[in-house]
Protein backbone atom coordinates (compact mmCIF):
# COMPACT_ATOMS: atom_id res chain seq x y z
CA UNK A 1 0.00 0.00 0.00
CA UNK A 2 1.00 3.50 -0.53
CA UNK A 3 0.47 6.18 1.37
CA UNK A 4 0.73 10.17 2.37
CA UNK A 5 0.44 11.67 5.60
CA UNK A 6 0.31 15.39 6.45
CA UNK A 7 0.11 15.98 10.34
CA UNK A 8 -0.45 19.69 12.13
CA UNK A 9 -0.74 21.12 8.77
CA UNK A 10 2.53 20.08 7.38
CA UNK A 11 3.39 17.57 4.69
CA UNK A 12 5.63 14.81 6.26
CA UNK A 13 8.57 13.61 4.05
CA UNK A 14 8.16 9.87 2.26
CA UNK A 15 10.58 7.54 1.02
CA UNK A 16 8.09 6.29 -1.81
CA UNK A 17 7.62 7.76 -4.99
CA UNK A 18 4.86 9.79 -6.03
CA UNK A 19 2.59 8.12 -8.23
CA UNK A 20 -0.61 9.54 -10.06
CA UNK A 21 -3.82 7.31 -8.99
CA UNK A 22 -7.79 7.12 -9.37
CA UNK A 23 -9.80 9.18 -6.79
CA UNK A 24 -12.61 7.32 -7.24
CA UNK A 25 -15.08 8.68 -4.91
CA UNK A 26 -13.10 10.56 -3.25
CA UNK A 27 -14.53 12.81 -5.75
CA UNK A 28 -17.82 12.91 -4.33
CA UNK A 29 -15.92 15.05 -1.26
CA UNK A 30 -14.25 17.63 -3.99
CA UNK A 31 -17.82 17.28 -5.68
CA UNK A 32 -19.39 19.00 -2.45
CA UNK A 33 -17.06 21.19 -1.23
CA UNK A 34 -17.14 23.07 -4.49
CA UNK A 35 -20.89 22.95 -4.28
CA UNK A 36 -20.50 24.35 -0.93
CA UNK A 37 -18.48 27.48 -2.63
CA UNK A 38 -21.30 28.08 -4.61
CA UNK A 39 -23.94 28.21 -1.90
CA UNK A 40 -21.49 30.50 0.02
CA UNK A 41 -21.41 32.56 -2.93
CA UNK A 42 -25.39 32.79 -3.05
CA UNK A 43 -25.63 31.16 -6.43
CA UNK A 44 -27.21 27.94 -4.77
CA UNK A 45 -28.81 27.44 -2.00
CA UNK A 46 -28.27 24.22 0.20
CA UNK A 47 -31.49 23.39 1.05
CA UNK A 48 -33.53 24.79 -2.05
CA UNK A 49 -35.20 22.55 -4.41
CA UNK A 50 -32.74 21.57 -7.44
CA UNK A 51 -33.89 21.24 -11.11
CA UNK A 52 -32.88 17.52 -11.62
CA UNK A 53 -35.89 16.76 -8.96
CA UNK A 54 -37.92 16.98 -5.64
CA UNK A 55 -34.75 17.15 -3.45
CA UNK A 56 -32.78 19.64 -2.15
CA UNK A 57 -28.81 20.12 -3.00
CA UNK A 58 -28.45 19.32 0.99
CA UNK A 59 -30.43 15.89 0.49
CA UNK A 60 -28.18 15.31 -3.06
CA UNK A 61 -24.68 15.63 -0.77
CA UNK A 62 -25.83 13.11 1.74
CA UNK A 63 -27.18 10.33 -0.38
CA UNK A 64 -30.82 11.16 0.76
CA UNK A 65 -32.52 12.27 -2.20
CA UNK A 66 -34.36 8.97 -2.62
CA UNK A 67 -32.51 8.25 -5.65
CA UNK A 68 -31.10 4.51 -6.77
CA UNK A 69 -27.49 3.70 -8.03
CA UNK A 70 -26.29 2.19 -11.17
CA UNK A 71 -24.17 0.13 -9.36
CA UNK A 72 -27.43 -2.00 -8.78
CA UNK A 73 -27.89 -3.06 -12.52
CA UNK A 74 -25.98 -6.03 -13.53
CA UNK A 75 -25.95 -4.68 -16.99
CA UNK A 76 -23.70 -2.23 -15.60
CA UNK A 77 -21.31 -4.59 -14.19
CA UNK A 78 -21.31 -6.57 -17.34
CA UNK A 79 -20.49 -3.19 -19.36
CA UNK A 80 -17.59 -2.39 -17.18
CA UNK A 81 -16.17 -5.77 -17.27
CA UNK A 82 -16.71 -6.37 -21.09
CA UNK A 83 -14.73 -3.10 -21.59
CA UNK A 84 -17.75 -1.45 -23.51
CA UNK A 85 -17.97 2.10 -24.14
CA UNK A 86 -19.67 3.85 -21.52
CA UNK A 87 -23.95 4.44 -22.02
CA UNK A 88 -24.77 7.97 -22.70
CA UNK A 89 -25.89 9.49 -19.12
CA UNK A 90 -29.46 9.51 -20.87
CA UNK A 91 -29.65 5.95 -21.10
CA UNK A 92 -27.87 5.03 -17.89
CA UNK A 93 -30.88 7.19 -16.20
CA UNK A 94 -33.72 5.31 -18.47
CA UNK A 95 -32.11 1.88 -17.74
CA UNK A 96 -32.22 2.91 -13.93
CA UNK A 97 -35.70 4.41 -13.81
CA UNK A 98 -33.92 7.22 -12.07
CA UNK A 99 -36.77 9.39 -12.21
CA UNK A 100 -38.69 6.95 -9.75
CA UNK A 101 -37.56 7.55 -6.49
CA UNK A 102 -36.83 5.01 -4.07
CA UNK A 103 -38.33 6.65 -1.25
CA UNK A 104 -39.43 10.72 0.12
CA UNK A 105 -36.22 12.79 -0.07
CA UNK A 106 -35.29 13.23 3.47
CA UNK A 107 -36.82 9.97 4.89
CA UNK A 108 -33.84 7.40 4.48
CA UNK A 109 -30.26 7.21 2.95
CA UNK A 110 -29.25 5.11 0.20
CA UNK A 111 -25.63 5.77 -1.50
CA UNK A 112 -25.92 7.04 -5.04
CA UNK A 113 -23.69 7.83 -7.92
CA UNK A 114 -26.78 8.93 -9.51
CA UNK A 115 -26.87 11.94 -7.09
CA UNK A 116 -23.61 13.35 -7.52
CA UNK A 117 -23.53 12.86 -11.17
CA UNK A 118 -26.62 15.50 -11.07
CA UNK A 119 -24.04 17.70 -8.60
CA UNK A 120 -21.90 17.84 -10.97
CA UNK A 121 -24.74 18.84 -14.08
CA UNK A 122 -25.73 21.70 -10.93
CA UNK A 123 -21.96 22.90 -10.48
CA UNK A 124 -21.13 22.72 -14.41
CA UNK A 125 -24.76 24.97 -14.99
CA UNK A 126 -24.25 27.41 -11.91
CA UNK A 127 -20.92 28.22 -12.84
CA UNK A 128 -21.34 28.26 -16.45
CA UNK A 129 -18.19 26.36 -17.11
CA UNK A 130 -16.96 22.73 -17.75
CA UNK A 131 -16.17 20.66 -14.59
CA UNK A 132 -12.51 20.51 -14.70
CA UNK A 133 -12.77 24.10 -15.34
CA UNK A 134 -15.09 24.31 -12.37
CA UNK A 135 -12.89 22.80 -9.67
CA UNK A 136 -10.24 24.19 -10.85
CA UNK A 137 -11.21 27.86 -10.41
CA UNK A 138 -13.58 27.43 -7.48
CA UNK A 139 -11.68 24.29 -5.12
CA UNK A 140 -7.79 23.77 -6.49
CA UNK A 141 -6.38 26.98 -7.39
CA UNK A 142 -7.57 28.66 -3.40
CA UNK A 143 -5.83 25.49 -2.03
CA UNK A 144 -2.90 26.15 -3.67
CA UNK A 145 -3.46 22.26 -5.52
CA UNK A 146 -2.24 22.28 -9.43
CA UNK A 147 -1.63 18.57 -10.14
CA UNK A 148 -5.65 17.30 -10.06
CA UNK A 149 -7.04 16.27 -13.70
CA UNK A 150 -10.52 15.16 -14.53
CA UNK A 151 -10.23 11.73 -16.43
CA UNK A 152 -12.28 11.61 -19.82
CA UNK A 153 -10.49 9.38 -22.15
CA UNK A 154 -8.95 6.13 -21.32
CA UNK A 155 -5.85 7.50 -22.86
CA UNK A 156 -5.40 9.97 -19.65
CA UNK A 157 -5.57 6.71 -17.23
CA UNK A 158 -2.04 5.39 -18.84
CA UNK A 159 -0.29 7.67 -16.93
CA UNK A 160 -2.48 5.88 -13.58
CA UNK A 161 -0.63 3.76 -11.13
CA UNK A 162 -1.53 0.78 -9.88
CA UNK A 163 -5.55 -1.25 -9.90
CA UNK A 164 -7.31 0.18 -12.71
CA UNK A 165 -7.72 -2.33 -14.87
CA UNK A 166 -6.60 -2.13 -18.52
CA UNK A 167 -9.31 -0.48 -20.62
CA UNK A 168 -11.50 0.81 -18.12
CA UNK A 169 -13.13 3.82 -19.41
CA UNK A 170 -13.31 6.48 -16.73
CA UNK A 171 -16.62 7.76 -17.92
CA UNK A 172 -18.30 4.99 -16.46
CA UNK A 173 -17.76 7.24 -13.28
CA UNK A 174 -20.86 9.42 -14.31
CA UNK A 175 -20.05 11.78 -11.50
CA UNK A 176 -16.29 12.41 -12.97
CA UNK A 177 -13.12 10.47 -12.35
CA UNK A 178 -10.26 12.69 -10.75
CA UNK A 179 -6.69 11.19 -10.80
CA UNK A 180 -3.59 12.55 -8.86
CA UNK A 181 -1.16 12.32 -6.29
CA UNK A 182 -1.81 10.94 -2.91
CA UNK A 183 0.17 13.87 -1.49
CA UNK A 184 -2.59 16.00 -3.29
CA UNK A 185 -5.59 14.02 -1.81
CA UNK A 186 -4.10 14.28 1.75
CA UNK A 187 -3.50 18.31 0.98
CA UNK A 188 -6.77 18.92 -0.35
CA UNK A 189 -8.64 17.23 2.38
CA UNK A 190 -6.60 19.08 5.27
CA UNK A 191 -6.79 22.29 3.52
CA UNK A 192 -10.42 22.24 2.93
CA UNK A 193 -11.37 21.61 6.60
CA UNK A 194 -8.82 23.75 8.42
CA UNK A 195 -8.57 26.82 5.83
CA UNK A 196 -11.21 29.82 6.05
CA UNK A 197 -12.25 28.17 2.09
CA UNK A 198 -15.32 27.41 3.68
CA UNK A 199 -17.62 29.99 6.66
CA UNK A 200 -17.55 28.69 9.96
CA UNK A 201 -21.77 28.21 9.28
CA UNK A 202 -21.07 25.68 5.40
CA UNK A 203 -17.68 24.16 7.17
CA UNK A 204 -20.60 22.99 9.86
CA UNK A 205 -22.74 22.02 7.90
CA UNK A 206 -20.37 19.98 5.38
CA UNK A 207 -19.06 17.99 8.80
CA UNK A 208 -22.91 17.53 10.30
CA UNK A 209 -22.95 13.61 10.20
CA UNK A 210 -26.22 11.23 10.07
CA UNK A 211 -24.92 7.70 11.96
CA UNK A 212 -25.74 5.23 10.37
CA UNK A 213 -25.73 2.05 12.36
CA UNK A 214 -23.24 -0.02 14.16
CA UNK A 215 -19.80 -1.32 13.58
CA UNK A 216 -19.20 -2.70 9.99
CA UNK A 217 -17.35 -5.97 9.37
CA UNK A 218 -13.68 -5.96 8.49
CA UNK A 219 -13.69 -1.98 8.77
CA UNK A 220 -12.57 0.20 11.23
CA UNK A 221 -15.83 1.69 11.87
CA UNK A 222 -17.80 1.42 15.68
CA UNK A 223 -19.82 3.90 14.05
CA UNK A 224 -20.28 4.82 10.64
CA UNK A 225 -22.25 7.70 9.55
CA UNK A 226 -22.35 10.30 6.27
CA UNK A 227 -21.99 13.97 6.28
CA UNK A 228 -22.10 16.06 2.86
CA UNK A 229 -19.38 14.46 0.74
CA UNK A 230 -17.47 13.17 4.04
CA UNK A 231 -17.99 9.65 5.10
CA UNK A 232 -17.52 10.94 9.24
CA UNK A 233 -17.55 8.44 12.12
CA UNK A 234 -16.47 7.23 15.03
CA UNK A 235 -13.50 4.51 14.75
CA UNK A 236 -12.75 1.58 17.32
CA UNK A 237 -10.10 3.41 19.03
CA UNK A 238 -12.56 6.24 19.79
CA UNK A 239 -11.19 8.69 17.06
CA UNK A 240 -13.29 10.13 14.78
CA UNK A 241 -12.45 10.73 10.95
CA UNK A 242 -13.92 12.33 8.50
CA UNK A 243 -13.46 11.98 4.60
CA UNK A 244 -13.98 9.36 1.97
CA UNK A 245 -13.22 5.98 1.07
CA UNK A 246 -13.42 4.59 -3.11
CA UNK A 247 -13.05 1.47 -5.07
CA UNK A 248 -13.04 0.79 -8.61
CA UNK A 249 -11.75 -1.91 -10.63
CA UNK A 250 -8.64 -3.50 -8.56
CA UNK A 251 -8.14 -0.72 -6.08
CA UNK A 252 -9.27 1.38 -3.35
CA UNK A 253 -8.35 4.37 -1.75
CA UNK A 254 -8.74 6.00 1.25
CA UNK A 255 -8.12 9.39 2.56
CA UNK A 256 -9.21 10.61 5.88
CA UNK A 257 -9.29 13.44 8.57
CA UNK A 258 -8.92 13.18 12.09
CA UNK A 259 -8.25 15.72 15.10
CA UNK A 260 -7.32 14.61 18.64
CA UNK A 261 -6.24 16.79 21.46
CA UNK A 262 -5.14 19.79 19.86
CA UNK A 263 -3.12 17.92 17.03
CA UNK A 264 -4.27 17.04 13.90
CA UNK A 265 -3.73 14.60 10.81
CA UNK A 266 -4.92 13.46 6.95
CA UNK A 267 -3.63 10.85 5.50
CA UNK A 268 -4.58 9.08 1.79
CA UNK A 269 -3.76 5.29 1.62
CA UNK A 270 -4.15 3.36 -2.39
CA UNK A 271 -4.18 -0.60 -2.63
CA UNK A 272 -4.36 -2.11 -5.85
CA UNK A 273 -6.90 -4.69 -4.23
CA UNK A 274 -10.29 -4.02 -3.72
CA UNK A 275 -10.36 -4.26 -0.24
CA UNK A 276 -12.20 -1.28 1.59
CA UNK A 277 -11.42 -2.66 5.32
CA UNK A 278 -7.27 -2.33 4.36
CA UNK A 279 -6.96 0.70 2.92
CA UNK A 280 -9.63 2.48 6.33
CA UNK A 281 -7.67 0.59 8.59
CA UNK A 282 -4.08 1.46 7.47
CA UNK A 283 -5.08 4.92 7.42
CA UNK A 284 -6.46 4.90 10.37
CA UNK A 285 -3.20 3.13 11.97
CA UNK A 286 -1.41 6.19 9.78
CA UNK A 287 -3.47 9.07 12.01
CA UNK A 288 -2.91 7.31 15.51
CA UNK A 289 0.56 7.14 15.12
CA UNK A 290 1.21 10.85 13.97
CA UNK A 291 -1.51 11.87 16.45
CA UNK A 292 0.12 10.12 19.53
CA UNK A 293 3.48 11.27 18.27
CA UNK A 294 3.08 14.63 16.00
């Protein structure tokens, strides 16, 4: 596993090379807090009603919108696997019967894809400008971050370390595929949720978690919940992280916040094996370590 660790702010030095590698959903996190800049600029409102349905931008964020996934149609699997070009968003929707909802927006939460691929449609039309161009201007550039690409083309995954397998097509990621550095992923996540990017009020808000159940098998978790972007819970060491854990085809990643006692840590942990449990709990071992000794 590799790995990148920034404790009290500051970078620390490792003896592995950087490599460039899939964010998977990871991206959901950038996905919101550049939503969040928009809402602090009063060009969206959190919890007004967006265009793509009867849910709020607030409900989108935190998987409560009442929306399915694609990941439940074995079609989709099938796709991936055959190396087929990726369905037009149109049809991935139709196949899906995304416009039926799976229950009231609000009442439950269900993970979807589906939701933050219609963040990204909202940040794209708010801003008037293409994703890439969108983060870029509104999330990387203020935290000083200049490595980050949006993957399109399987062509720009060749340059990807490590998992992905060979031919994926990244726009099978409907919600965008972002590829860089672990060093970058561990910046961007410590940056966003110590720097004044963010008000006091939206940096609340972004962190204000909905637990959702008990300790999960093989992962770290005593108590697992979901903020806005930010997987957030409480570990079983008693620390609390926030940030985001992905998989894709033959890897995962990992990259997670975590204050204790006046210190603080992020660190971003890739495996080429799809194996969610390893990547949480080597970061987590990561943050207790520079915690207890930062």
């Amino acid at each position: 596993m590799r790995y990148s660790l920034v404790a009290n702010g500051e970078p620390l030095p490792s003896a592995q090379p950087e490599t460039v590698v899939p964010w998977w959903s990871f991206g959901k996190t950038v996905l919101a807090a550049t939503a969040l800049t928009l809402v602090r600029d009063g060009l969206l409102g959190l919890d007004d009603q967006v265009a793509a349905g009867p849910f709020t931008l607030r409900q989108l964020l935190q998987h409560q919108a009442g929306l399915a996934d694609y990941s439940e149609l074995p079609a989709y699997h099938a796709a991936v696997a055959a190396g087929d070009t990726p369905w037009p968003l149109n049809e991935m929707l139709q196949r899906l019967e995304a416009g039926r909802l799976r229950y009231p927006p609000g009442s439950q939460w269900r993970y979807s894809n589906v939701g933050y691929s219609y963040v990204a449609q909202l940040i794209e039309r708010s801003t008037d400008l293409p994703l890439q161009e969108a983060l870029q201007q509104r999330l990387f550039r203020p935290l000083e971050l200049s490595a980050i690409t949006l993957a399109t083309t399987p062509e720009q995954l060749s340059v990807v370390d490590l998992g992905v397998a060979a031919g994926y097509h990244p726009g099978w990621v409907y919600h965008g595929l972002l590829i860089g550095s672990l060093a970058e992923a561990a910046l961007l996540l410590e940056r966003l949720l110590t720097s004044d990017l963010l008000p006091r009020t939206l940096l609340e808000d972004l962190q204000n978690t909905r637990v959702l159940g008990g300790p999960l098998p093989g992962r770290p978790w005593a108590a697992p919940g979901y903020a806005l972007g930010l997987m957030s819970g409480v570990t079983h060491n008693g620390l609390t992280l926030r940030g985001h854990t992905g998989s894709g085809p033959g890897s995962n990643i990992a990259v997670y916040h975590c204050r204790h006692e006046g210190r603080s840590a992020t660190c971003a942990v890739f495996n080429e094996h799809e194996d969610q449990g390893a990547v949480e709990t080597q970061a987590l071992h990561h943050l207790t370590a520079a915690l207890q000794h930062g």
